[in-house]
Protein backbone atom coordinates (compact mmCIF):
# COMPACT_ATOMS: atom_id res chain seq x y z
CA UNK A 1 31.34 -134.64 -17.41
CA UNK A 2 32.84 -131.18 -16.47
CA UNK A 3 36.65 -131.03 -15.79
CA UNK A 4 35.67 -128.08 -13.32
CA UNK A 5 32.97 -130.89 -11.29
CA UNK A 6 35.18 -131.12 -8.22
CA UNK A 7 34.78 -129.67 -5.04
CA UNK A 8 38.35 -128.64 -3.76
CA UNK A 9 38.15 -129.27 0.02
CA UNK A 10 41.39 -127.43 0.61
CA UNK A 11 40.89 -124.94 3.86
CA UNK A 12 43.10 -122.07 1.56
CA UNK A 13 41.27 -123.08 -1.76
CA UNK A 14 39.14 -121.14 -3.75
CA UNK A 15 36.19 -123.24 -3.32
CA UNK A 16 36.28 -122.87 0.51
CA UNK A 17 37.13 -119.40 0.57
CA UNK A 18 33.86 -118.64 -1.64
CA UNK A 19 31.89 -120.82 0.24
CA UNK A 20 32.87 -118.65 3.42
CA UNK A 21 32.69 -115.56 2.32
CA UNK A 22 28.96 -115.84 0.55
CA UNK A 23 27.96 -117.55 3.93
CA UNK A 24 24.16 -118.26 4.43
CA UNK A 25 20.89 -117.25 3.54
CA UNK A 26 21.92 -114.94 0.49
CA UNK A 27 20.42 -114.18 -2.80
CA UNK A 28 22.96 -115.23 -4.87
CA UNK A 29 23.73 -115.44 -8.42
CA UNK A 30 26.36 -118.12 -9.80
CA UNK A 31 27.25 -117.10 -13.67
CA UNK A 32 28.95 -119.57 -15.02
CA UNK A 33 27.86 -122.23 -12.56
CA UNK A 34 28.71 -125.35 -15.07
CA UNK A 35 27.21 -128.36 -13.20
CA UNK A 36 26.87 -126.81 -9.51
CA UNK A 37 29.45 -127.63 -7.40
CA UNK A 38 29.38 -123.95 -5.89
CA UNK A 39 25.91 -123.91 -5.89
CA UNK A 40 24.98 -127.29 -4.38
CA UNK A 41 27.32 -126.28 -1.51
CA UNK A 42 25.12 -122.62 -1.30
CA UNK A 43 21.99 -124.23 -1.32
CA UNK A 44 23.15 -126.59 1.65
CA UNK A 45 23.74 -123.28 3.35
CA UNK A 46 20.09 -122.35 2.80
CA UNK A 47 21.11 -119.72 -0.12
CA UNK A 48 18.79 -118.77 -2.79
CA UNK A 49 20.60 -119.04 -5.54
CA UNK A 50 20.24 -118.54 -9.63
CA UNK A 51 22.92 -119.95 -11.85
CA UNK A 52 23.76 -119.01 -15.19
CA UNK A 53 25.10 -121.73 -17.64
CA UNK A 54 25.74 -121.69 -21.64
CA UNK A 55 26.77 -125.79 -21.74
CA UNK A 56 22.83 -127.42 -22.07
CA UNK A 57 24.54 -131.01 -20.54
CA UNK A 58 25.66 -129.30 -17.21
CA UNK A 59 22.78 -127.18 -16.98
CA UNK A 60 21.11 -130.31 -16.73
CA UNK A 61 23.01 -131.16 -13.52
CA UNK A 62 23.50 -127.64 -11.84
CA UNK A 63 19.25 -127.28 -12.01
CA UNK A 64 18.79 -129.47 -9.18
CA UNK A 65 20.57 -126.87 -7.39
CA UNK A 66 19.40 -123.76 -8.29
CA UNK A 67 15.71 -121.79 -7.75
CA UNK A 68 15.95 -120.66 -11.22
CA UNK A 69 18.71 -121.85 -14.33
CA UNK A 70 19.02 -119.69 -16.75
CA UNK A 71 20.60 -120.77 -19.94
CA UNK A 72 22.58 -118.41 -22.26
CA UNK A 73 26.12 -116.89 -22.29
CA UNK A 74 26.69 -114.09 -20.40
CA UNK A 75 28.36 -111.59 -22.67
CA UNK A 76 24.88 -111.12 -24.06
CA UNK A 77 22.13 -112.13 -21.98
CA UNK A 78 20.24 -110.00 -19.93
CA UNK A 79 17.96 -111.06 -17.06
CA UNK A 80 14.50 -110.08 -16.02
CA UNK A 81 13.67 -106.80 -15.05
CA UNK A 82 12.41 -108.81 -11.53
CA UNK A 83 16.47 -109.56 -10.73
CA UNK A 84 17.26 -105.75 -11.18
CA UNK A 85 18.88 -104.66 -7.65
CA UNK A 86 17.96 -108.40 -6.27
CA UNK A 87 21.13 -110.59 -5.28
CA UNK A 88 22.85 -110.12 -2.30
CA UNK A 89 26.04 -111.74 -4.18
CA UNK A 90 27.43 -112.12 -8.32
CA UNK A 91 29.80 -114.70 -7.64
CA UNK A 92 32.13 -115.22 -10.86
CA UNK A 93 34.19 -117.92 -9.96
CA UNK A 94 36.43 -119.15 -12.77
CA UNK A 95 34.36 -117.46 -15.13
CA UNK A 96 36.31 -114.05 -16.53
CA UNK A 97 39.34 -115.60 -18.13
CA UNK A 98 36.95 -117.78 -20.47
CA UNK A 99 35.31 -113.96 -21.84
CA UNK A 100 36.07 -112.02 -24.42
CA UNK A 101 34.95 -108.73 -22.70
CA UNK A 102 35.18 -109.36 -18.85
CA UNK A 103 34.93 -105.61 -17.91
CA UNK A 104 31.52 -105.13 -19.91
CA UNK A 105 30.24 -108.09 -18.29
CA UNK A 106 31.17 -107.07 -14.32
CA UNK A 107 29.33 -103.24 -15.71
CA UNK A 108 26.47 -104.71 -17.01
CA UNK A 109 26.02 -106.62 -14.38
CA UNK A 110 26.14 -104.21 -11.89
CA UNK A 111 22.50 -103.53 -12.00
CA UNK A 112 21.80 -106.97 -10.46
CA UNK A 113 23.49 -106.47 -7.11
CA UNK A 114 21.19 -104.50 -4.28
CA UNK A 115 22.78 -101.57 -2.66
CA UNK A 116 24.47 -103.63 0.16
CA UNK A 117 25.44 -106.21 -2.77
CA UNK A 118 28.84 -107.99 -3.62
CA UNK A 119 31.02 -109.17 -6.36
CA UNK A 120 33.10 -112.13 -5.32
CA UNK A 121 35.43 -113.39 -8.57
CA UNK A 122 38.36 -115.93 -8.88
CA UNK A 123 40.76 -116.13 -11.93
CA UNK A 124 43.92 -117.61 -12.30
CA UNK A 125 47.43 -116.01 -12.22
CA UNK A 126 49.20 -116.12 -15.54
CA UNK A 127 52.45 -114.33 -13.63
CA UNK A 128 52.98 -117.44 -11.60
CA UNK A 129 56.46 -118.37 -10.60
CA UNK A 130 56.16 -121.84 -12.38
CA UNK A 131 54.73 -120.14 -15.78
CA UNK A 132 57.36 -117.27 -15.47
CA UNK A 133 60.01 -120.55 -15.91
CA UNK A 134 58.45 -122.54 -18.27
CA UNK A 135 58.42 -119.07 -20.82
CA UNK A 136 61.88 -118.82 -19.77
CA UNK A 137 62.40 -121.88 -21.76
CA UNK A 138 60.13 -120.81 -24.55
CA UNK A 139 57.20 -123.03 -23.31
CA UNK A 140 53.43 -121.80 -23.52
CA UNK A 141 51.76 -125.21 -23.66
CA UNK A 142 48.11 -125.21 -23.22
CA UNK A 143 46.53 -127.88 -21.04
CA UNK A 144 43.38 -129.50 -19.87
CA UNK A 145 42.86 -127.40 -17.11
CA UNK A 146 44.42 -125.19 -14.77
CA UNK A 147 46.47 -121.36 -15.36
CA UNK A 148 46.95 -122.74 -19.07
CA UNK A 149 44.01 -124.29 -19.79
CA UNK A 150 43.03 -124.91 -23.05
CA UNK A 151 39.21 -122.86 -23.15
CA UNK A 152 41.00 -119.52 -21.20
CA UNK A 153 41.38 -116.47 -23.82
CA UNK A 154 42.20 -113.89 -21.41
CA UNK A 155 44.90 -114.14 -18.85
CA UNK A 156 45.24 -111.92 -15.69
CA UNK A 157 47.89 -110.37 -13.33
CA UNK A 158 47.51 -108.66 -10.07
CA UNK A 159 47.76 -105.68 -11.62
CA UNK A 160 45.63 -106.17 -14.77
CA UNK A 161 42.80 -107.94 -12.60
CA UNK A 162 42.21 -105.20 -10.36
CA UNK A 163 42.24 -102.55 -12.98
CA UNK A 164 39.69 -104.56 -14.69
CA UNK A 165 37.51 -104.43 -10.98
CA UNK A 166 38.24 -100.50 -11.05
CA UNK A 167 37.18 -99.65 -14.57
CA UNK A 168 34.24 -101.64 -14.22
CA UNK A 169 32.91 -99.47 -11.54
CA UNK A 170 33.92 -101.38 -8.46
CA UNK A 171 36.00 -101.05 -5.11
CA UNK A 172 37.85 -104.10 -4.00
CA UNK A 173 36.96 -104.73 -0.02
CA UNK A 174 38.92 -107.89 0.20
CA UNK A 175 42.36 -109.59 -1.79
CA UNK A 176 43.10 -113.06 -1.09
CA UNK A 177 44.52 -115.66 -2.91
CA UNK A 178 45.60 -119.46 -3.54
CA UNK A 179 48.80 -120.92 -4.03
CA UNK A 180 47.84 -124.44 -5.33
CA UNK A 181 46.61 -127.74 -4.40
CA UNK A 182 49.23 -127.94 -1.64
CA UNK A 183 48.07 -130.40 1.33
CA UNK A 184 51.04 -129.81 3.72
CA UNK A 185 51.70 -126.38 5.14
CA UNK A 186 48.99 -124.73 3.17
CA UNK A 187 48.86 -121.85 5.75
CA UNK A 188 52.62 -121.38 5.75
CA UNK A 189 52.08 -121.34 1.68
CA UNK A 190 49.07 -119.30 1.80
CA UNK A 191 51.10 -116.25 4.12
CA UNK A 192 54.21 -116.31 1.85
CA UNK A 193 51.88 -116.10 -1.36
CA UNK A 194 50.25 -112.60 0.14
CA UNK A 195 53.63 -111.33 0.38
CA UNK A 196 54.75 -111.68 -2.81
CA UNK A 197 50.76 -112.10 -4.42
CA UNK A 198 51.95 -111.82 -8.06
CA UNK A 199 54.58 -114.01 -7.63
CA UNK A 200 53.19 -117.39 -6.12
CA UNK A 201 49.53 -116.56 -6.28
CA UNK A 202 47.66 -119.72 -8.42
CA UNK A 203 44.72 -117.67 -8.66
CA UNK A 204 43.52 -114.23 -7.25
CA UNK A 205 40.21 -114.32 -5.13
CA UNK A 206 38.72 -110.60 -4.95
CA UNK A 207 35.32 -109.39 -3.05
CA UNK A 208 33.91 -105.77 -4.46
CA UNK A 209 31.23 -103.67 -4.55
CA UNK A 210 29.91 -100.59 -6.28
CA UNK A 211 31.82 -98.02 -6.03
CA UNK A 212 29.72 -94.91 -4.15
């Protein structure tokens, strides 16, 4: 099973956030969509959505979910002519930091979204206040999952994330964030992170579209 097969339920999580923002009754494409938890929830909202999934085993699950899986890795593959200008949403959720060239991909990609179309990515914050102290101690410890986890080979800023965005032809409409699994005072948490974004951010959740 997936480490990444839990839906966070956390009002100021990323799941939620995506959730709200893609909304209902979209066209939506989910690259990266391991086993579905995004996309089960998008379908329940009446979306039409397509997922895109290298791992064969979670394709398996994510199918039930999705009007069309396609299987392949999405630094090469290249849909059907039939999806050119066709989603109303590319949602890459948790999906940049594991590519080797995650500004090709969002360009290439590009020709998938209609005219009206969005972007909506997540990636974690490697500037966090908690990594920022552990390097102060000399510690860069990979892990199972989260900022550090073990399968990430490209780590992102504030900065360095939107420049990516901006190079790859886009214009960010909307920067939000998430501080962390925090239960208790996860608004109060979620206000002081957009002050200081680069500081406490977890990860970085950005909506875009094509620049005119």
């Amino acid at each position: 099973m997936s480490k990444y097969c839990q839906f966070n339920t956390n009002p100021y999580g990323v799941h939620q956030n995506i959730i709200s923002v893609v909304g209902q009754n979209k066209k939506v494409l989910d690259v990266g969509c391991s086993e579905g938890i995004l996309t089960k929830k998008m379908k329940q909202n009446n979306c039409d959505v397509t997922g895109i999934e290298l791992d064969e085993e979670a394709s398996k699950i994510a199918e039930e979910f999705c009007n069309e899986l396609i299987i392949g890795d999405v630094e090469f593959i290249q849909l059907d002519t039939k999806y050119e200008k066709y989603f109303d949403i590319i949602l890459f959720a948790d999906i940049l930091e594991h590519l080797k060239e995650p500004s090709e991909v969002l360009t290439r990609f590009k020709k998938y979204l209609n005219d009206e179309g969005i972007i909506i990515i997540s990636v974690p914050n490697i500037a966090n206040w908690r990594k920022r102290i552990q390097l102060l101690f000399g510690k860069f410890d990979y892990q199972e999952y989260g900022i550090l986890d073990n399968t990430h080979i490209k780590f992102f800023t504030e900065k360095s994330i939107k420049e990516i965005i901006d190079d790859a032809g886009y214009k960010i409409v909307k920067f939000d964030l998430t501080v962390g699994d925090l239960n208790r005072f996860s608004r109060f948490f979620h206000s002081v992170g957009m002050i200081w974004p680069n500081l406490f951010a977890f990860q970085f959740l950005i909506v875009a579209k094509i620049k005119c």
